[in-house]
Each structure stands twice: as C-alpha cells, then as structure tokens.
N, C-alpha and C. Protein backbone atom coordinates (compact mmCIF):
# COMPACT_ATOMS: atom_id res chain seq x y z
N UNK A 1 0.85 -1.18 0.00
CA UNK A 1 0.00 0.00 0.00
C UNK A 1 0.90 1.24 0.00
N UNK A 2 0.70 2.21 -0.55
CA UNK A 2 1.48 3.07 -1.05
C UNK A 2 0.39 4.80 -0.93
N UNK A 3 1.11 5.26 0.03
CA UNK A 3 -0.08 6.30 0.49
C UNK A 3 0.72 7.94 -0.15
N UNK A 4 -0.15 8.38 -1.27
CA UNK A 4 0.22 9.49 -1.95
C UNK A 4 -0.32 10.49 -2.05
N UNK A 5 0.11 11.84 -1.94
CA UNK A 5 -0.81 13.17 -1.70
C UNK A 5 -0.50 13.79 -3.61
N UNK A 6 -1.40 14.64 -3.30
CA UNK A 6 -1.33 14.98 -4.78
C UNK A 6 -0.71 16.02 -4.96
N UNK A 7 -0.14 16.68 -6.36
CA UNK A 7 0.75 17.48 -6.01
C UNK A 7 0.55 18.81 -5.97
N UNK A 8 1.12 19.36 -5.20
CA UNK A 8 0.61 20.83 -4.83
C UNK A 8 0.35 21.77 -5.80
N UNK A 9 -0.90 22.55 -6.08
CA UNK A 9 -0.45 23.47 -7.06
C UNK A 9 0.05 24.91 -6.42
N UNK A 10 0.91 25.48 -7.25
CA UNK A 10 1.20 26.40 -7.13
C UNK A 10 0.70 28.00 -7.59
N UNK A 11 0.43 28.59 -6.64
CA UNK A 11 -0.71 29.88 -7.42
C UNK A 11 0.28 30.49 -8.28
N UNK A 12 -0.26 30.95 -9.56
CA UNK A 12 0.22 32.56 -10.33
C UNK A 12 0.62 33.45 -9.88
N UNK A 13 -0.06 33.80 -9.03
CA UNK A 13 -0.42 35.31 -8.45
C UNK A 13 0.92 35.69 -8.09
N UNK A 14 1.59 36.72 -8.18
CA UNK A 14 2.63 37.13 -7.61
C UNK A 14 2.53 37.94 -6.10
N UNK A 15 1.25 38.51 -5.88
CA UNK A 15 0.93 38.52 -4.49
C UNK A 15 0.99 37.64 -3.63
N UNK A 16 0.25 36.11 -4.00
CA UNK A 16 0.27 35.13 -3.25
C UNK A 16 1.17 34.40 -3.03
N UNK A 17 2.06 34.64 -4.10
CA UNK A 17 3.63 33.85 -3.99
C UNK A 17 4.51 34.39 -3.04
N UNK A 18 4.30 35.94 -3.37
CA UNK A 18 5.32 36.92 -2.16
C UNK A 18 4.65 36.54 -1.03
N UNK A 19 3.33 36.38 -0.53
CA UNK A 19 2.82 36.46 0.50
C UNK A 19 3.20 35.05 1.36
N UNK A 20 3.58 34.07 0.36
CA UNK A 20 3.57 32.79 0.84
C UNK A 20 5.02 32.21 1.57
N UNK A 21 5.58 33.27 0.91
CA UNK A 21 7.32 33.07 0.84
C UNK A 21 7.55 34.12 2.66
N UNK A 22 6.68 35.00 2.61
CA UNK A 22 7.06 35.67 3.67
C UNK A 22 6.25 34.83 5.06
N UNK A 23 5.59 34.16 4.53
CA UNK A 23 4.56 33.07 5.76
C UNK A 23 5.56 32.46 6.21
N UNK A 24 6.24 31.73 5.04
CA UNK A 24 7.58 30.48 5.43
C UNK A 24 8.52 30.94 5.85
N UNK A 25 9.16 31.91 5.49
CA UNK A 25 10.14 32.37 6.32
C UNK A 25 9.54 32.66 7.56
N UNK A 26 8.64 33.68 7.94
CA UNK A 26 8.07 33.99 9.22
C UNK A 26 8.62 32.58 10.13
N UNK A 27 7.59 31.43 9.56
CA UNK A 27 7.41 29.96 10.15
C UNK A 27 9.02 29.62 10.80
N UNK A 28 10.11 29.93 9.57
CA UNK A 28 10.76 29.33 9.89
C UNK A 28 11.62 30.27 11.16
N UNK A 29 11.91 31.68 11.10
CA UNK A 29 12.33 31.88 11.68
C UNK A 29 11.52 31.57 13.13
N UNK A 30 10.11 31.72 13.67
CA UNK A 30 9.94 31.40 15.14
C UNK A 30 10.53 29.62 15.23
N UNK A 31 10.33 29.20 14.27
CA UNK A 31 10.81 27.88 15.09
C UNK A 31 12.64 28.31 14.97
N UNK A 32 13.36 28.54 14.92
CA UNK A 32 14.43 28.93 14.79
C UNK A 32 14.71 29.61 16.46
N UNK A 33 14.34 30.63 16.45
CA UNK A 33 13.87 31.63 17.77
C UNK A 33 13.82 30.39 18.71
N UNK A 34 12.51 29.34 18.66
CA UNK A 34 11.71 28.55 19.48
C UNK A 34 13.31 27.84 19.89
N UNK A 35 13.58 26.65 18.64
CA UNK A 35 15.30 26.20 19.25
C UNK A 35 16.20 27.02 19.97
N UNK A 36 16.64 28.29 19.82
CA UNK A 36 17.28 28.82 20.21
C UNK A 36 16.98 29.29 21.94
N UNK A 37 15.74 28.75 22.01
CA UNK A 37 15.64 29.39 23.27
C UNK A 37 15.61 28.24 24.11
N UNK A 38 14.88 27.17 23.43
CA UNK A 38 15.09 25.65 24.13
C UNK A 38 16.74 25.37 24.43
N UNK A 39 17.39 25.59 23.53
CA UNK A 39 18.63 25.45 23.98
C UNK A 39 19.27 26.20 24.85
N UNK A 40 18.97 27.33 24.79
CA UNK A 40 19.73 28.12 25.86
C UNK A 40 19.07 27.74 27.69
N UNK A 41 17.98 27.19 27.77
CA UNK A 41 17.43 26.86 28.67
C UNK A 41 17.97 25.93 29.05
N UNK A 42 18.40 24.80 28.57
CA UNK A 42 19.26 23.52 28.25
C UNK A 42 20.42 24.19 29.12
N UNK A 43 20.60 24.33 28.27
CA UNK A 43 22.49 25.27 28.59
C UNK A 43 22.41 25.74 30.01
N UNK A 44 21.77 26.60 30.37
CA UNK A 44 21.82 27.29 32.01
C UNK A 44 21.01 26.46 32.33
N UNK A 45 20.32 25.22 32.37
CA UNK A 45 19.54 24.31 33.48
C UNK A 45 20.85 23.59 34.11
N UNK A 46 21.25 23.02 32.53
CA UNK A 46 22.68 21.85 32.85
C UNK A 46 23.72 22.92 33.40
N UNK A 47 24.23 23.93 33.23
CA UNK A 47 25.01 24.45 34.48
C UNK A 47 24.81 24.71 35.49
N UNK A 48 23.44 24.90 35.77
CA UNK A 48 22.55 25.20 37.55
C UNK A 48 22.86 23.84 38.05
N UNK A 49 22.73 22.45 37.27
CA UNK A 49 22.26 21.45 37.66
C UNK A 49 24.00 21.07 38.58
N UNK A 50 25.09 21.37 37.22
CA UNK A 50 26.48 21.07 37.21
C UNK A 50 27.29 21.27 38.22
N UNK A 51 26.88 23.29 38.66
CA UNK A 51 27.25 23.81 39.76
C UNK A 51 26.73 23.05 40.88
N UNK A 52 25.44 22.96 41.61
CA UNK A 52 24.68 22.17 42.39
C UNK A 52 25.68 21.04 42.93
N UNK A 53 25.86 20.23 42.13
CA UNK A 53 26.13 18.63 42.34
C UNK A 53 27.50 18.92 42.99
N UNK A 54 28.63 20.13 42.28
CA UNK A 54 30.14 19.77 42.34
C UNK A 54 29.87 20.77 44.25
N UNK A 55 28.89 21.84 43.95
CA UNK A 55 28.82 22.51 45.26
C UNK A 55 28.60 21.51 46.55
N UNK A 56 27.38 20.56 46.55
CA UNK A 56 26.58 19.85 47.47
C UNK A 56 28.25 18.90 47.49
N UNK A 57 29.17 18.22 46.65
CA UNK A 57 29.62 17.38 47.38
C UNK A 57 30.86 17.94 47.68
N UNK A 58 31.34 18.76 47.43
CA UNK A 58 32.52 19.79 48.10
C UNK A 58 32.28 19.99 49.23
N UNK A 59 30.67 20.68 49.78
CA UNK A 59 30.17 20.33 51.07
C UNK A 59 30.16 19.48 52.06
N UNK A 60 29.57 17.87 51.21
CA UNK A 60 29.57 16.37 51.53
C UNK A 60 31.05 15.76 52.07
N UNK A 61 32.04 16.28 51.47
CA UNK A 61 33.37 15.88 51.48
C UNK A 61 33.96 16.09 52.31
N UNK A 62 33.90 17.28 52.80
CA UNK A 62 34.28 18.13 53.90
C UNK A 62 33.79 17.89 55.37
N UNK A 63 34.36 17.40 56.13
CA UNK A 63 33.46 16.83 57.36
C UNK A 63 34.03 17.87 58.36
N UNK A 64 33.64 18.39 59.53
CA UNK A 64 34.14 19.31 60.54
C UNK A 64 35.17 19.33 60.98
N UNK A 65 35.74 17.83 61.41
CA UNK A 65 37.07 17.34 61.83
C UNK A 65 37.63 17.65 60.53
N UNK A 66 37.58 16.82 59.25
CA UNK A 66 38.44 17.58 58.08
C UNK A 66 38.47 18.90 57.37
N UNK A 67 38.06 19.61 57.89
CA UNK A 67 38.00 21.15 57.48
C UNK A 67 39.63 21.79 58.37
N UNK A 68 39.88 20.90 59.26
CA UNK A 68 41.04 21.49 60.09
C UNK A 68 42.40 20.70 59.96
N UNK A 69 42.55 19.66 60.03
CA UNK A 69 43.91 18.51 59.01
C UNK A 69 43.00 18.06 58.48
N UNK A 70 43.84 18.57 57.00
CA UNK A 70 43.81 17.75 55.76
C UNK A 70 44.85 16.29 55.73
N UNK A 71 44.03 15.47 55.06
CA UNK A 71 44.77 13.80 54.95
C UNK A 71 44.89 13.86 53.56
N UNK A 72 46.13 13.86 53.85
CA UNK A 72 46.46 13.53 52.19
C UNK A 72 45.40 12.05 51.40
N UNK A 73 45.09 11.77 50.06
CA UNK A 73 44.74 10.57 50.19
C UNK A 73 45.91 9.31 49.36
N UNK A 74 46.63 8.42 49.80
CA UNK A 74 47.62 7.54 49.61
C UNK A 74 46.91 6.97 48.90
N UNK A 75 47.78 5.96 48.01
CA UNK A 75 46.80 4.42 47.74
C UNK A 75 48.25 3.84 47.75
N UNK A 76 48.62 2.87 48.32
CA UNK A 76 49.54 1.77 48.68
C UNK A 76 49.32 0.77 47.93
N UNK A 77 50.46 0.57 47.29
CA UNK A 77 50.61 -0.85 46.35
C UNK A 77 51.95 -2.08 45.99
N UNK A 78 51.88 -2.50 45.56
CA UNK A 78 53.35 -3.50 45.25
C UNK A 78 53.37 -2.91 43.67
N UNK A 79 54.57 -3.00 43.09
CA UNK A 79 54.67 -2.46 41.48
C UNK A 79 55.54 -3.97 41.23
N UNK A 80 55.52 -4.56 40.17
CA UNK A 80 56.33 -5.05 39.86
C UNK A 80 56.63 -4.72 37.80
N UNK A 81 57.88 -5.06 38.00
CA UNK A 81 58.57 -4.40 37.12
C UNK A 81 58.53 -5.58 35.81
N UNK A 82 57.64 -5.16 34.79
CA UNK A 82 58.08 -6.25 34.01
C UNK A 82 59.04 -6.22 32.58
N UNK A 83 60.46 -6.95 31.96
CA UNK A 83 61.06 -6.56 31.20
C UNK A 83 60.34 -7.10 30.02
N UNK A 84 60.59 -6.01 29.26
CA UNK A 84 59.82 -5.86 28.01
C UNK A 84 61.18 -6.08 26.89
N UNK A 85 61.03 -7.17 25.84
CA UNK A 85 62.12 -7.56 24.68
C UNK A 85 61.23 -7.09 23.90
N UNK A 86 62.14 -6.32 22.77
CA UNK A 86 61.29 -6.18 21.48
C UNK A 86 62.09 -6.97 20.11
N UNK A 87 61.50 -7.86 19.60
CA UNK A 87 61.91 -8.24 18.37
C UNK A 87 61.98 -7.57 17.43
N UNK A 88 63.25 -7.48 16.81
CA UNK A 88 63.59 -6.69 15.32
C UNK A 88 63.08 -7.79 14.16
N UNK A 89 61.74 -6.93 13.19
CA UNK A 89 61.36 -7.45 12.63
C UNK A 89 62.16 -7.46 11.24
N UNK A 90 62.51 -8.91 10.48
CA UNK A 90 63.44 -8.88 9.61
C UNK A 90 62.39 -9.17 8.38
C-alpha cells in the first residue's frame, strides 16, 4: 500500500507567492527563535544542575574534623617491574 498526496499546485499570483514566501520564512524563523531558546534553557539548566552537584559534594566531602587537618589521600601498592624484549622485525 502506497499512500500518496497529490501534487501541490502552485498559485500565479505574484501577491500570493510573495505572501507565501514571507509566511515560510516567518514559520521558519519562530521555530528557529523557538530552538534557540530551548537550547539556551538547556544550557543554564545543565550548568545550575552542574554547579549544584560539584557545590553539594565539596560540602559532603568536607566533614568538621576535616575542614582542620587535611589527609592527604595515599593508595599503597606493590609495582612489579616487568622486562619488556622487542623483536627486530626482519
């Protein structure tokens, strides 16, 4: 099944053509506007959201006793050393 519209005609009129051309642009620029503003909302939500999270656990992190010595944080391990041969490819 094959679902087909018919094809548009296009008026003569040179009024209605100018008039039609300035509709579509109109159209296009508010949706243009419309993105531009969705995004910018985007943009300063996700940095309200960004700031928030890094603020609340900078807070979280910080305990009363550690606000006064700082602990370094270590991580302790064994390394072992492994020798690496490289073959010269002939």
């Amino acid at each position: 099944m094959r679902f087909s519209l018919p094809m548009p005609r296009r008026s003569r009129h040179p009024l209605i053509r100018a008039l039609s051309l300035l509709v579509g642009l109109a159209v296009v620029g508010v949706l243009m506007v419309f993105g531009l503003v969705v995004a910018g909302v985007l943009l300063v939500g996700g940095t309200l959201v960004f700031a928030l999270r890094h603020w609340s656990r900078k807070r979280a992190t910080m305990s009363p006793a550690g606000r006064h010595a700082h602990q370094p944080e270590v991580i302790d391990g064994e390394f072992v050393v492994l020798q690496q041969t490289r073959h010269a490819a002939r």
